[in-house]
PDB file of N, CA and C in Angstrom:
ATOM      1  N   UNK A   1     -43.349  48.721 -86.458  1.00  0.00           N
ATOM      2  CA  UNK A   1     -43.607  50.077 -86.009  1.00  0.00           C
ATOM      3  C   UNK A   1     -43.738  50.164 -84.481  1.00  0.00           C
ATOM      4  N   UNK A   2     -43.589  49.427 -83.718  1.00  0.00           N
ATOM      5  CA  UNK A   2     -43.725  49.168 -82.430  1.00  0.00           C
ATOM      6  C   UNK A   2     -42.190  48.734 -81.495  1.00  0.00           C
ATOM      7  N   UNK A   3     -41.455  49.176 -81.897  1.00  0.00           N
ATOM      8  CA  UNK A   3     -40.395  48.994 -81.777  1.00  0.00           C
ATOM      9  C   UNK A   3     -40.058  50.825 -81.578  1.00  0.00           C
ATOM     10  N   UNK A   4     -39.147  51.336 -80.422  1.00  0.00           N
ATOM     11  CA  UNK A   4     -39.218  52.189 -80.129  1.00  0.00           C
ATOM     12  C   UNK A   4     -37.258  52.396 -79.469  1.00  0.00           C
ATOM     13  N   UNK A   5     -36.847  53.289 -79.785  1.00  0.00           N
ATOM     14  CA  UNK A   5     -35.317  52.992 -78.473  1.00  0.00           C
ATOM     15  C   UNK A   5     -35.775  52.911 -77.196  1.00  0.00           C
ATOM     16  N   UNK A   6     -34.834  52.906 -76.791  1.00  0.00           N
ATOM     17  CA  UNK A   6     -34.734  53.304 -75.277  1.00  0.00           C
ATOM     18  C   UNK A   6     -34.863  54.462 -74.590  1.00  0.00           C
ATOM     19  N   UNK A   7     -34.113  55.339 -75.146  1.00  0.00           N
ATOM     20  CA  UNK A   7     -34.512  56.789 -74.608  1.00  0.00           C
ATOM     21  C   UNK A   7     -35.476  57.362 -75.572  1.00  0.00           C
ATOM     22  N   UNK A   8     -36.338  56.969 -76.091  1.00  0.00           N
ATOM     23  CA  UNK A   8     -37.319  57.704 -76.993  1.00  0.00           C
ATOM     24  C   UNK A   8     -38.366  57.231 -75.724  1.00  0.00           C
ATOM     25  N   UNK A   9     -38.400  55.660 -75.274  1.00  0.00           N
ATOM     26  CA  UNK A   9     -39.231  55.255 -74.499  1.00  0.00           C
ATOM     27  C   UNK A   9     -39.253  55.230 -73.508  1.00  0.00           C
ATOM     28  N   UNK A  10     -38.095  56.039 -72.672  1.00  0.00           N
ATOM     29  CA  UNK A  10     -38.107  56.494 -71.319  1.00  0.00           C
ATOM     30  C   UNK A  10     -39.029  57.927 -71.216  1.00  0.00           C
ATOM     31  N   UNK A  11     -38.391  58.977 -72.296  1.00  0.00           N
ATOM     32  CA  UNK A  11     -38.900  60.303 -72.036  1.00  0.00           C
ATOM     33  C   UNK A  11     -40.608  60.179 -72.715  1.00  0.00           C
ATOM     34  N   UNK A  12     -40.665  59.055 -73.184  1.00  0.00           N
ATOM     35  CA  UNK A  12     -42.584  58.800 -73.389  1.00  0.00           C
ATOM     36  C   UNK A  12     -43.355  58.460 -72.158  1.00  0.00           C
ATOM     37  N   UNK A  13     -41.979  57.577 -71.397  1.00  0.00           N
ATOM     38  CA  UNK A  13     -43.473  57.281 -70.122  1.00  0.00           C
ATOM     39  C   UNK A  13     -42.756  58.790 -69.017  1.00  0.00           C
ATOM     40  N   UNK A  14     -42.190  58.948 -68.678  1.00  0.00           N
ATOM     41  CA  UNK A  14     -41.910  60.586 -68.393  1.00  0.00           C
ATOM     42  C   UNK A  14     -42.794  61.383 -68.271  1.00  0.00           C
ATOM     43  N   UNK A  15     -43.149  61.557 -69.858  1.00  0.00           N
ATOM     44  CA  UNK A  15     -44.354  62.602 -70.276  1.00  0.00           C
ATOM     45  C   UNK A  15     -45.331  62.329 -69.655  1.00  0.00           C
ATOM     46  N   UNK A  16     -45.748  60.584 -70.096  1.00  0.00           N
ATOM     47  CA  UNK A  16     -47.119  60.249 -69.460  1.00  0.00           C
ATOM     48  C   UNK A  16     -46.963  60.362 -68.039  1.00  0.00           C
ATOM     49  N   UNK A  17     -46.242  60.376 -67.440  1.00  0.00           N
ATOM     50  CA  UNK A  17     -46.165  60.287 -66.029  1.00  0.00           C
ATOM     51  C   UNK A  17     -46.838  61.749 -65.285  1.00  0.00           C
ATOM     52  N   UNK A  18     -45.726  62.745 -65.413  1.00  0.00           N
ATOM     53  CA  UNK A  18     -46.216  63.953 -65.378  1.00  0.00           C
ATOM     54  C   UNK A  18     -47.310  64.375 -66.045  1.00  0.00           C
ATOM     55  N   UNK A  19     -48.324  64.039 -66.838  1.00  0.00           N
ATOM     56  CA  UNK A  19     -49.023  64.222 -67.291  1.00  0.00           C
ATOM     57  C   UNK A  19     -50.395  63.740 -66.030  1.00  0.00           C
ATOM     58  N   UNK A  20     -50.218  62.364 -66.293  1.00  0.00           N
ATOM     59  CA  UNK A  20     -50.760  61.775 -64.930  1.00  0.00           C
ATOM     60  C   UNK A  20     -51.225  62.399 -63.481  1.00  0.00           C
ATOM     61  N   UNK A  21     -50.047  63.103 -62.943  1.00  0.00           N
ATOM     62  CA  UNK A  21     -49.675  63.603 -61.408  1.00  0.00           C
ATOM     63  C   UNK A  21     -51.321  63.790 -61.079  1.00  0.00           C
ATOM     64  N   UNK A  22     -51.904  63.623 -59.823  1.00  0.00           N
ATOM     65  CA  UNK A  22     -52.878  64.393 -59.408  1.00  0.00           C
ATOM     66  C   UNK A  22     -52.691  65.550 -58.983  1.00  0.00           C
ATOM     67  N   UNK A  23     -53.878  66.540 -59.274  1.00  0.00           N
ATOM     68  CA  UNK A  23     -53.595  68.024 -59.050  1.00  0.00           C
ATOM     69  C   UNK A  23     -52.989  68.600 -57.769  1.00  0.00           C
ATOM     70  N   UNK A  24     -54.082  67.771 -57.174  1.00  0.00           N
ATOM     71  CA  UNK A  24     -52.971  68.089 -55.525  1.00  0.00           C
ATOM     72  C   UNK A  24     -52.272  67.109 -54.841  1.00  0.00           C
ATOM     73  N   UNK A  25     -51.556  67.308 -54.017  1.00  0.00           N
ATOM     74  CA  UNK A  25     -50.226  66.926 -53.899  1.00  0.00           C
ATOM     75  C   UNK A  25     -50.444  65.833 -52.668  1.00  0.00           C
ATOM     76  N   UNK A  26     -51.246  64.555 -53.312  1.00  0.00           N
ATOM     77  CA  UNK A  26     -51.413  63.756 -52.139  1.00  0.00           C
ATOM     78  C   UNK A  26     -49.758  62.681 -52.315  1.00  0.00           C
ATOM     79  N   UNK A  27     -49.770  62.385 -51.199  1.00  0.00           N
ATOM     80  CA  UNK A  27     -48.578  61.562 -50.942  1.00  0.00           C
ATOM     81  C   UNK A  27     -49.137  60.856 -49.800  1.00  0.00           C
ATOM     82  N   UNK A  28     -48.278  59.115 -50.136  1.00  0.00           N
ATOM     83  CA  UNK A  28     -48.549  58.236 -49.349  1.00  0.00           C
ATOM     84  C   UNK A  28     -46.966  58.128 -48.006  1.00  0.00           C
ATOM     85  N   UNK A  29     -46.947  58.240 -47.039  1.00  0.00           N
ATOM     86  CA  UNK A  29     -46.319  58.220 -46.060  1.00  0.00           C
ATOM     87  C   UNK A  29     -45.963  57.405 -45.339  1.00  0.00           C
ATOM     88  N   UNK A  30     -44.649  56.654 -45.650  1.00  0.00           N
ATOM     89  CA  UNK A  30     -44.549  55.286 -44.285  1.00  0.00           C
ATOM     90  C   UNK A  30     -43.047  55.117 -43.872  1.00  0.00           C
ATOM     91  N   UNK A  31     -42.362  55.011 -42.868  1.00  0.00           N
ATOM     92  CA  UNK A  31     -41.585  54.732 -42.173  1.00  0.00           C
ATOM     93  C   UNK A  31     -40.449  56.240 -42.617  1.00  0.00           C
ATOM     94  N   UNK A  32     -41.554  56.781 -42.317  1.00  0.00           N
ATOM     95  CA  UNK A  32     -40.578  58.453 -42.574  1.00  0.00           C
ATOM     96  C   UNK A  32     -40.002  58.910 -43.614  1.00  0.00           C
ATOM     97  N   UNK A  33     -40.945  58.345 -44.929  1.00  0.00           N
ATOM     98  CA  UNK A  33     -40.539  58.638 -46.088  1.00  0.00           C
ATOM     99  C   UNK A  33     -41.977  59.082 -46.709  1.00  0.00           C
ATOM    100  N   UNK A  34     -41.674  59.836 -47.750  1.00  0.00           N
ATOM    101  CA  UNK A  34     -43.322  60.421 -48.595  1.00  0.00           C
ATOM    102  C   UNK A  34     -42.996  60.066 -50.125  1.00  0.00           C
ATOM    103  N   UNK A  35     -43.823  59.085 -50.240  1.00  0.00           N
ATOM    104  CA  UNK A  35     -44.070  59.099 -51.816  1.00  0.00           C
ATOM    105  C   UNK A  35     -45.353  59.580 -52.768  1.00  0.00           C
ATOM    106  N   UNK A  36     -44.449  60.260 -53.554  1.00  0.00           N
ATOM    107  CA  UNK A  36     -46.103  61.096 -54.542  1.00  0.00           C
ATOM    108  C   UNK A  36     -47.077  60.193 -55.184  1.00  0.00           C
ATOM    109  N   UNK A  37     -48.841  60.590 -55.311  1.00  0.00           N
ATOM    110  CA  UNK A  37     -49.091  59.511 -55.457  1.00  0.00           C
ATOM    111  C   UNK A  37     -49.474  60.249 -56.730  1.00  0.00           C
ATOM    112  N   UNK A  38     -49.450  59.243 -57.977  1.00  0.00           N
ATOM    113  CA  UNK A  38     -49.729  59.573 -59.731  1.00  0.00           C
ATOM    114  C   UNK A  38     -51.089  59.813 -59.704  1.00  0.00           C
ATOM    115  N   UNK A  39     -51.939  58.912 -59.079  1.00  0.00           N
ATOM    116  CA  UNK A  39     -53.041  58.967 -59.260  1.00  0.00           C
ATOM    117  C   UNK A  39     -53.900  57.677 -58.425  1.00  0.00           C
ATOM    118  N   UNK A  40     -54.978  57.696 -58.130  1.00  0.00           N
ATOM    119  CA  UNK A  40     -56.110  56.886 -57.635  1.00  0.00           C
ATOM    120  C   UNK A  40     -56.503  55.950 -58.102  1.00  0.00           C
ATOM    121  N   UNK A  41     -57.077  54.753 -57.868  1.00  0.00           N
ATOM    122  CA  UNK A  41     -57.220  53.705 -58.615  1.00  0.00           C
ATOM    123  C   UNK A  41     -58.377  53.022 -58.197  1.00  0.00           C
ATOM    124  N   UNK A  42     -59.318  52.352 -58.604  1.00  0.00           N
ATOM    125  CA  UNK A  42     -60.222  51.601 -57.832  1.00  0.00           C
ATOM    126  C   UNK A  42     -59.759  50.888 -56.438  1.00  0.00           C
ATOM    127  N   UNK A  43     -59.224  50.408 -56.315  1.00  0.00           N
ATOM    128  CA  UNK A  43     -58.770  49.754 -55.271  1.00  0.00           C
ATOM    129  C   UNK A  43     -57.480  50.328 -54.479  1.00  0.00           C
ATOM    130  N   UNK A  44     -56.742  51.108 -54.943  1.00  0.00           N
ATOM    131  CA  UNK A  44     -55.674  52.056 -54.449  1.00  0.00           C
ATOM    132  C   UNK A  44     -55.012  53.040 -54.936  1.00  0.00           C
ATOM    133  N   UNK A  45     -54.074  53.470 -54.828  1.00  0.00           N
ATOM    134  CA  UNK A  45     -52.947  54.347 -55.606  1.00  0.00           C
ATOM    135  C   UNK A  45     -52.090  53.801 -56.635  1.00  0.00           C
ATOM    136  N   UNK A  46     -51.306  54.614 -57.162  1.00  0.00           N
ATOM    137  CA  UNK A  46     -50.588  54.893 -58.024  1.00  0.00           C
ATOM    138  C   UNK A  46     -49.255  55.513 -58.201  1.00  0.00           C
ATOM    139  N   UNK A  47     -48.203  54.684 -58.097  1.00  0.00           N
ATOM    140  CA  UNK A  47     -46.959  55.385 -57.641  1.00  0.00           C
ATOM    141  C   UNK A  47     -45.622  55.211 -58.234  1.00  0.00           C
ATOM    142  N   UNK A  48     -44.984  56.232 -58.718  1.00  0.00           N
ATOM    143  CA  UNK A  48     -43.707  56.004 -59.709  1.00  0.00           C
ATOM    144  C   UNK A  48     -43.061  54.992 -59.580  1.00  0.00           C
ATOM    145  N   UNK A  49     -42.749  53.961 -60.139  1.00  0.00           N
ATOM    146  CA  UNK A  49     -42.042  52.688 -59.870  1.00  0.00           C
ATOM    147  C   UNK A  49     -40.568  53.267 -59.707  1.00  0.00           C
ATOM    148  N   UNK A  50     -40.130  54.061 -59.941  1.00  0.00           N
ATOM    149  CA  UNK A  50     -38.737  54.349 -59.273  1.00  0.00           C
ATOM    150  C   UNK A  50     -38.402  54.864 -57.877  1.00  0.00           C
ATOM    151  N   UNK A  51     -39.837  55.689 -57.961  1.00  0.00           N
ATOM    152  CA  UNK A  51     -39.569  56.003 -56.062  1.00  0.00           C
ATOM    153  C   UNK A  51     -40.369  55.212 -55.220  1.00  0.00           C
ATOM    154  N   UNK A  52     -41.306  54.286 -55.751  1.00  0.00           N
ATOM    155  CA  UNK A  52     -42.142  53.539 -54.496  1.00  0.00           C
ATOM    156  C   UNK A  52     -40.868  52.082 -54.364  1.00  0.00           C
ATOM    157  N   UNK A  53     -40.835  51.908 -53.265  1.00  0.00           N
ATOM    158  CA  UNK A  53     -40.544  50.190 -52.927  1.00  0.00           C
ATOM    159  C   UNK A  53     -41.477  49.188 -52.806  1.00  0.00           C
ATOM    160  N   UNK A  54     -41.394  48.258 -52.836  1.00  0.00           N
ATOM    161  CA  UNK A  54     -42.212  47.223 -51.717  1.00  0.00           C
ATOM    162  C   UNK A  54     -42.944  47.889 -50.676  1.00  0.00           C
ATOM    163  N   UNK A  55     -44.226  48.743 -50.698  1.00  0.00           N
ATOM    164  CA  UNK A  55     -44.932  48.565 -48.966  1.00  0.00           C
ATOM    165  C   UNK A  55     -46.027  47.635 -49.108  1.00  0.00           C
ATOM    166  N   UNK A  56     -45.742  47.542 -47.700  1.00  0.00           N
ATOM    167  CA  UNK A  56     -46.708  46.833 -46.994  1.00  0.00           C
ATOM    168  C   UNK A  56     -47.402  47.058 -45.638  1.00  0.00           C
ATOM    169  N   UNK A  57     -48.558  47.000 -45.205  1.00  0.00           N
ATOM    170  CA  UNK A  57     -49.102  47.163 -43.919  1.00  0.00           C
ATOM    171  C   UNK A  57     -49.773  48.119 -44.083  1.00  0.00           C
ATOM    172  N   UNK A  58     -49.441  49.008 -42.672  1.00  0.00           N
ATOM    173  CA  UNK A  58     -50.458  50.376 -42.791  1.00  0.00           C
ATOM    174  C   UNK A  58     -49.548  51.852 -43.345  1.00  0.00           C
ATOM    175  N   UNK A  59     -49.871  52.280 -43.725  1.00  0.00           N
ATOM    176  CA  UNK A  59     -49.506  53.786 -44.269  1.00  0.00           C
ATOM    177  C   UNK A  59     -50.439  55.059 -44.106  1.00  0.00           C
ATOM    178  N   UNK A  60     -49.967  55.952 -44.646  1.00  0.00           N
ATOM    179  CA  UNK A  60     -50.928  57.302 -44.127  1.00  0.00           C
ATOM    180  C   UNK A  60     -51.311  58.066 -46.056  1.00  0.00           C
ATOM    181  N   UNK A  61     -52.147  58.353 -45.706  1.00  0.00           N
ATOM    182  CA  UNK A  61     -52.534  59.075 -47.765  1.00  0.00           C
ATOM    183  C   UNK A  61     -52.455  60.297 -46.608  1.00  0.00           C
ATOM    184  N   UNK A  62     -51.918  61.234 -47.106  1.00  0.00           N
ATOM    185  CA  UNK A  62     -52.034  63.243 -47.054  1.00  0.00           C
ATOM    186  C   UNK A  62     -52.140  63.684 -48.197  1.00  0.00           C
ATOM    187  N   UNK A  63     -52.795  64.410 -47.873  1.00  0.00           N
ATOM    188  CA  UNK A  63     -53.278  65.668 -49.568  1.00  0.00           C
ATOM    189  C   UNK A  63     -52.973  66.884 -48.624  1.00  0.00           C
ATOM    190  N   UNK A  64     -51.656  67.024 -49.279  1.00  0.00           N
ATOM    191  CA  UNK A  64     -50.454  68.451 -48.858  1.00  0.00           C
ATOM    192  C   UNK A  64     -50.399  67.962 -47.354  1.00  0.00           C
ATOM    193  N   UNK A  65     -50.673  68.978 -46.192  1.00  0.00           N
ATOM    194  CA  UNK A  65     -49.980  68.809 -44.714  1.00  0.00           C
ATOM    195  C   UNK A  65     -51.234  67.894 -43.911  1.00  0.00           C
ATOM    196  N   UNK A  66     -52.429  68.045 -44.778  1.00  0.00           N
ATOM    197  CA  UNK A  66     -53.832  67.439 -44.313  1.00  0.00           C
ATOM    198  C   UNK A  66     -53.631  65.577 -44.094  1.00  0.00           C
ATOM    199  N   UNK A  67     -54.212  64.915 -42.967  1.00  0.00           N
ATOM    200  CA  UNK A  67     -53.785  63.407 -42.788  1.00  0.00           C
ATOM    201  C   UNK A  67     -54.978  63.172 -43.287  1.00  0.00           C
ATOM    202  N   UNK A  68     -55.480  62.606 -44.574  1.00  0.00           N
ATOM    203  CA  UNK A  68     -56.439  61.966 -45.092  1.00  0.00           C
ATOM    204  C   UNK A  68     -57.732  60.429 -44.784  1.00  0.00           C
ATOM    205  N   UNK A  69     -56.434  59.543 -44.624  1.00  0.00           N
ATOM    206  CA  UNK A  69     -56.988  58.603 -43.894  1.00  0.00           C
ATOM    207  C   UNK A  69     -55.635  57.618 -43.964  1.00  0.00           C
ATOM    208  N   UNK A  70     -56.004  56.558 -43.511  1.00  0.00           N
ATOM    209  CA  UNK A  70     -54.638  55.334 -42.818  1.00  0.00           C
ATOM    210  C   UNK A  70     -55.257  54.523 -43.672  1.00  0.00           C
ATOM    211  N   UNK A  71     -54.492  53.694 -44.283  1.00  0.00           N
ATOM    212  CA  UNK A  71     -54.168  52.848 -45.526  1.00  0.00           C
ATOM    213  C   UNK A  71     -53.618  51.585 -45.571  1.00  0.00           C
ATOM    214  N   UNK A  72     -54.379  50.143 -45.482  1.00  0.00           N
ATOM    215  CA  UNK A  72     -53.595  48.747 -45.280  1.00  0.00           C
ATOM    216  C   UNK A  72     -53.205  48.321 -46.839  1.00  0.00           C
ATOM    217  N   UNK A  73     -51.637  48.383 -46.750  1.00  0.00           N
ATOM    218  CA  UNK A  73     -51.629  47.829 -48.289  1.00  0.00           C
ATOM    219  C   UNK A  73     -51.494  46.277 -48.289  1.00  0.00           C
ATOM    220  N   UNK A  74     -52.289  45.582 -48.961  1.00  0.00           N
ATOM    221  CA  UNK A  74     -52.315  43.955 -48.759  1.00  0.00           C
ATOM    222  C   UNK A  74     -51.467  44.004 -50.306  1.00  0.00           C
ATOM    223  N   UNK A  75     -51.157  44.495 -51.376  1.00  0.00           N
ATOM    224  CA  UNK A  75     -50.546  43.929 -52.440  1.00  0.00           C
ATOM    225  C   UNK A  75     -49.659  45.115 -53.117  1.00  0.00           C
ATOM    226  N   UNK A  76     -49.158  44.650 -54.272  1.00  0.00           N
ATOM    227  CA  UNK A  76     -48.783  45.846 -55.186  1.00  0.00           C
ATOM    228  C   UNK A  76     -48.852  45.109 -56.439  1.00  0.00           C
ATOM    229  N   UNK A  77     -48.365  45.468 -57.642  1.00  0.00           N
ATOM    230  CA  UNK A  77     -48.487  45.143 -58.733  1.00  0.00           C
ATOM    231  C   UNK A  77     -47.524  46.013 -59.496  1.00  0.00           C
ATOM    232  N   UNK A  78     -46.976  45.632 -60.467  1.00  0.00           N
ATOM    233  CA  UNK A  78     -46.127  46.599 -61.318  1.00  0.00           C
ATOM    234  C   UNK A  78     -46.776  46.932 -62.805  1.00  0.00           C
ATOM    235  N   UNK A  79     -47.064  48.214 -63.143  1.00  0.00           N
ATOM    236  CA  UNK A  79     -48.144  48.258 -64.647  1.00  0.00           C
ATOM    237  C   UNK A  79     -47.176  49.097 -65.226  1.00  0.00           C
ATOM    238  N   UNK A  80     -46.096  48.609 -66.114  1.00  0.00           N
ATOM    239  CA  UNK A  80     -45.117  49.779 -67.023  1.00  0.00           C
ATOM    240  C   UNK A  80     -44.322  50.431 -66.013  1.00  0.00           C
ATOM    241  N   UNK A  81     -44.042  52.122 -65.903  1.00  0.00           N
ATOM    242  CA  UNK A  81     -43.450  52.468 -64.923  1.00  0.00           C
ATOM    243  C   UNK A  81     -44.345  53.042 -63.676  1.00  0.00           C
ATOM    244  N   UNK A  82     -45.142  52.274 -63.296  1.00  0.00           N
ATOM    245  CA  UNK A  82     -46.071  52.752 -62.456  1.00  0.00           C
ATOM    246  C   UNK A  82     -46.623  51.461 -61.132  1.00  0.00           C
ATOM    247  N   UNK A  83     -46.367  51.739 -59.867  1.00  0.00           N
ATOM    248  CA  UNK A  83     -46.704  50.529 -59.181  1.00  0.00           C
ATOM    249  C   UNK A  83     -47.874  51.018 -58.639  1.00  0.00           C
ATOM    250  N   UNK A  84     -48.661  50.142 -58.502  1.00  0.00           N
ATOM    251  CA  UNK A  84     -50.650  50.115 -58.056  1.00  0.00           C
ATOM    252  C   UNK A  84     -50.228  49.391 -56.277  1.00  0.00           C
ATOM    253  N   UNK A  85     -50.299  50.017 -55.158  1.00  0.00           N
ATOM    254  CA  UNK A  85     -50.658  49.566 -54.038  1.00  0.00           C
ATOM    255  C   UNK A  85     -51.726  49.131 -53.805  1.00  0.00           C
ATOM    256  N   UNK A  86     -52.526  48.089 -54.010  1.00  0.00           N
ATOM    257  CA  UNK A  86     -54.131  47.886 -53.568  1.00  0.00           C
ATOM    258  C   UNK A  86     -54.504  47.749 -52.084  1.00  0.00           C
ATOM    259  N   UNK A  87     -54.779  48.086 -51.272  1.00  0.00           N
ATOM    260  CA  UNK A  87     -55.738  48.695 -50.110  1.00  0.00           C
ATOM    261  C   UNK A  87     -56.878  47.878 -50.062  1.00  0.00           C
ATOM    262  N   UNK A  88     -56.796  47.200 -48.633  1.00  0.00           N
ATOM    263  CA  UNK A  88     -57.315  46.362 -48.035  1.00  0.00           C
ATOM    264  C   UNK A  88     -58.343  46.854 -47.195  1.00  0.00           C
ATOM    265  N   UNK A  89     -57.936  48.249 -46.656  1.00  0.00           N
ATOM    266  CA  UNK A  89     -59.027  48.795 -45.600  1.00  0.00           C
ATOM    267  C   UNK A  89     -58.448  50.283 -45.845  1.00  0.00           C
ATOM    268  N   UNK A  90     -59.286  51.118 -45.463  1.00  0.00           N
ATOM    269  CA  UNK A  90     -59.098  52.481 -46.079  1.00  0.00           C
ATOM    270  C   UNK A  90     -59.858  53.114 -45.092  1.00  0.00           C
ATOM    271  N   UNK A  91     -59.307  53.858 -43.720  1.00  0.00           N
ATOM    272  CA  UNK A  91     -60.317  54.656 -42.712  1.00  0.00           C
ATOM    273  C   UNK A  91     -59.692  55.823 -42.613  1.00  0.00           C
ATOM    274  N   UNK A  92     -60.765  56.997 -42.922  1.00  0.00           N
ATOM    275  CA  UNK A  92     -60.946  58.199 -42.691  1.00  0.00           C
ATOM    276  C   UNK A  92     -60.419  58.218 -41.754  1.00  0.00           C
ATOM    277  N   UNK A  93     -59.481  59.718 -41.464  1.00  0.00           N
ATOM    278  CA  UNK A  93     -59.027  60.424 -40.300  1.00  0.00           C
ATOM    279  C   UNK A  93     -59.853  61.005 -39.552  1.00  0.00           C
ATOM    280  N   UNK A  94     -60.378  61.179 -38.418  1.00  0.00           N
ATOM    281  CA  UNK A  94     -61.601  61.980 -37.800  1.00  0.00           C
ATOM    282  C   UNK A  94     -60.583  63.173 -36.945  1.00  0.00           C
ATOM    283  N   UNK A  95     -61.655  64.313 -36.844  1.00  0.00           N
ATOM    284  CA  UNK A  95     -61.383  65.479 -36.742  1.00  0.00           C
ATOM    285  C   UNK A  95     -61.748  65.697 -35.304  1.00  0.00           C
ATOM    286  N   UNK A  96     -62.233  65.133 -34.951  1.00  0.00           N
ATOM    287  CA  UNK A  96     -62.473  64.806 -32.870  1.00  0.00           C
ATOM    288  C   UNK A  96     -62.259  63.781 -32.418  1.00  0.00           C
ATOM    289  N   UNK A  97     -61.609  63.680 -30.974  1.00  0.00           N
ATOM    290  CA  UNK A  97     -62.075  62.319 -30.719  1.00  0.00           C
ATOM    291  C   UNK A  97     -63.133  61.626 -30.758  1.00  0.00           C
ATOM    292  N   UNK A  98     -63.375  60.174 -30.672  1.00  0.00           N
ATOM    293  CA  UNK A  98     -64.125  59.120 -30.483  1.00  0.00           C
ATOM    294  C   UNK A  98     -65.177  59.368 -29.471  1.00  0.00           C
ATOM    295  N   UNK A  99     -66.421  59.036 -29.667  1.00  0.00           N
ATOM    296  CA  UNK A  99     -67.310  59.300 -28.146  1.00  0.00           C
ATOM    297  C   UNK A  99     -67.553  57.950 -27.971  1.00  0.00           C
ATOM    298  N   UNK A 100     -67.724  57.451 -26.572  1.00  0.00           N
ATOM    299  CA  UNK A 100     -67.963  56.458 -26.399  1.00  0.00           C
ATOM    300  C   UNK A 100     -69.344  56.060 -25.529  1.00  0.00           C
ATOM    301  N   UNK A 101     -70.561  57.251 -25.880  1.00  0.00           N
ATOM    302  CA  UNK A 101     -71.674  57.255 -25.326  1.00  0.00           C
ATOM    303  C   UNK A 101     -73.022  57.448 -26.836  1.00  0.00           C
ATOM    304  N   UNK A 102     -73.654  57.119 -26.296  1.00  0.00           N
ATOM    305  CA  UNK A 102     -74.906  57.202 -27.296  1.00  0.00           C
ATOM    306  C   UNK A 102     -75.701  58.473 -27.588  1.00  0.00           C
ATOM    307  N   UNK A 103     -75.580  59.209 -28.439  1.00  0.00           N
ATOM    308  CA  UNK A 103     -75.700  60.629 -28.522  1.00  0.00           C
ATOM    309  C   UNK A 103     -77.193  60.317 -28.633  1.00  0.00           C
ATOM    310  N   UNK A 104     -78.527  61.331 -27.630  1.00  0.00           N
ATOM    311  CA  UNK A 104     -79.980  61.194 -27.996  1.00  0.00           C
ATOM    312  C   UNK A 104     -80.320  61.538 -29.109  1.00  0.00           C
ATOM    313  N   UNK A 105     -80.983  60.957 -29.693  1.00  0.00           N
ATOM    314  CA  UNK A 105     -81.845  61.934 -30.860  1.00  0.00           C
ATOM    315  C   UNK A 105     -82.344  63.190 -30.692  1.00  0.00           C
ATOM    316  N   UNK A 106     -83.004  63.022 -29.924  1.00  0.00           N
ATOM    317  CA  UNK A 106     -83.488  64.813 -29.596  1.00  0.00           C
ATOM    318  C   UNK A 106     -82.940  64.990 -28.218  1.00  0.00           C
ATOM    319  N   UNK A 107     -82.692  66.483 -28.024  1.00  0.00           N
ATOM    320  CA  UNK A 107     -82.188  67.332 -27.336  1.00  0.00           C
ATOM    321  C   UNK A 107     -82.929  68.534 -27.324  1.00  0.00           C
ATOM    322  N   UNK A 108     -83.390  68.930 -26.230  1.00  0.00           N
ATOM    323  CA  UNK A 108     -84.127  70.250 -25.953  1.00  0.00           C
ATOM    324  C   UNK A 108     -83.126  71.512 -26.039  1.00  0.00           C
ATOM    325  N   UNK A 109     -83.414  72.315 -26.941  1.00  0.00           N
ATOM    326  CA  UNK A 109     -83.165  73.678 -26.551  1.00  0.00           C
ATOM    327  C   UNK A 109     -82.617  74.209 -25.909  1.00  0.00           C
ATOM    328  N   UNK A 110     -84.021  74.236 -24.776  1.00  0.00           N
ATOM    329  CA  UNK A 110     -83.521  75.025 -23.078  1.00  0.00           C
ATOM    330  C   UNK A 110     -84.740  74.040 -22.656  1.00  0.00           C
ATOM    331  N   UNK A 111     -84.580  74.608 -21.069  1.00  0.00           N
ATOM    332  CA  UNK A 111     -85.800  74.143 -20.176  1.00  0.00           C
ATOM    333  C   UNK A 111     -86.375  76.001 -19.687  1.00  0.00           C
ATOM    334  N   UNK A 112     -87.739  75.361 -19.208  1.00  0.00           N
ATOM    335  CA  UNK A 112     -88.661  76.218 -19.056  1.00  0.00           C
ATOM    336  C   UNK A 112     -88.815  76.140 -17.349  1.00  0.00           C
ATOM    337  N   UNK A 113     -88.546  77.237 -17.062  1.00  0.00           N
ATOM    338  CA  UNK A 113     -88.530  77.491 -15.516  1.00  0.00           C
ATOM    339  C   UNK A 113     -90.110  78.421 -14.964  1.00  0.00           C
ATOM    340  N   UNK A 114     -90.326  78.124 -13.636  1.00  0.00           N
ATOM    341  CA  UNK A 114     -91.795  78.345 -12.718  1.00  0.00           C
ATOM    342  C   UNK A 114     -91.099  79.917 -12.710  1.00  0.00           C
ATOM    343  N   UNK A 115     -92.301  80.837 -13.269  1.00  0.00           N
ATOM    344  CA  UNK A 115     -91.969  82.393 -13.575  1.00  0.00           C
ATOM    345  C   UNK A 115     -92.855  82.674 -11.833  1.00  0.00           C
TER     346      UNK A 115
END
């Protein structure tokens, strides 16, 4: 009973696939190409084994036009039709630059001037 065709068992992982998708439309980004990501994983993403290749290094995660954070892929793995990138280091995008001074703890208000 485990015995299945071929095209019965293509349009099954299909289904599961699309079924899968995350709701919003994050995609992983590298050398000027965007691949959709299926879904999240403990340690990384999740990505159609027909459209991901081999990456490696750093990459970019976006959820839609938003830059999420920068992404070291140290491995991949192949699970059915689905390849797992695992992520080595994973840093947030920041929304200002960098300061390179020691912000005080407290900060006054105002100052009080001789009336």
């Amino acid at each position: 009973m485990s015995y299945l065709p071929n095209d019965i068992q293509t349009a099954l992982d299909q289904a599961r696939e699309n079924l899968t998708r995350v709701s919003h439309s994050l995609t992983l980004r590298a050398g000027g190409r965007a691949y959709p990501v299926l879904r999240l994983v403990e340690d990384g993403v999740a990505v159609s084994l027909g459209e991901a290749p081999h990456l490696g290094g750093l990459v970019d995660l976006y959820d839609g036009d938003q830059h999420v954070s920068q992404c070291l892929i140290t491995a991949s793995r192949d699970e059915g039709a689905v390849r797992i990138f695992e992520f080595k280091r994973v840093t947030a995008v920041a929304n200002a630059p960098a300061i390179d001074y020691e912000r005080a703890a407290f900060q006054p208000a105002g100052l009080l001037t001789h009336a």
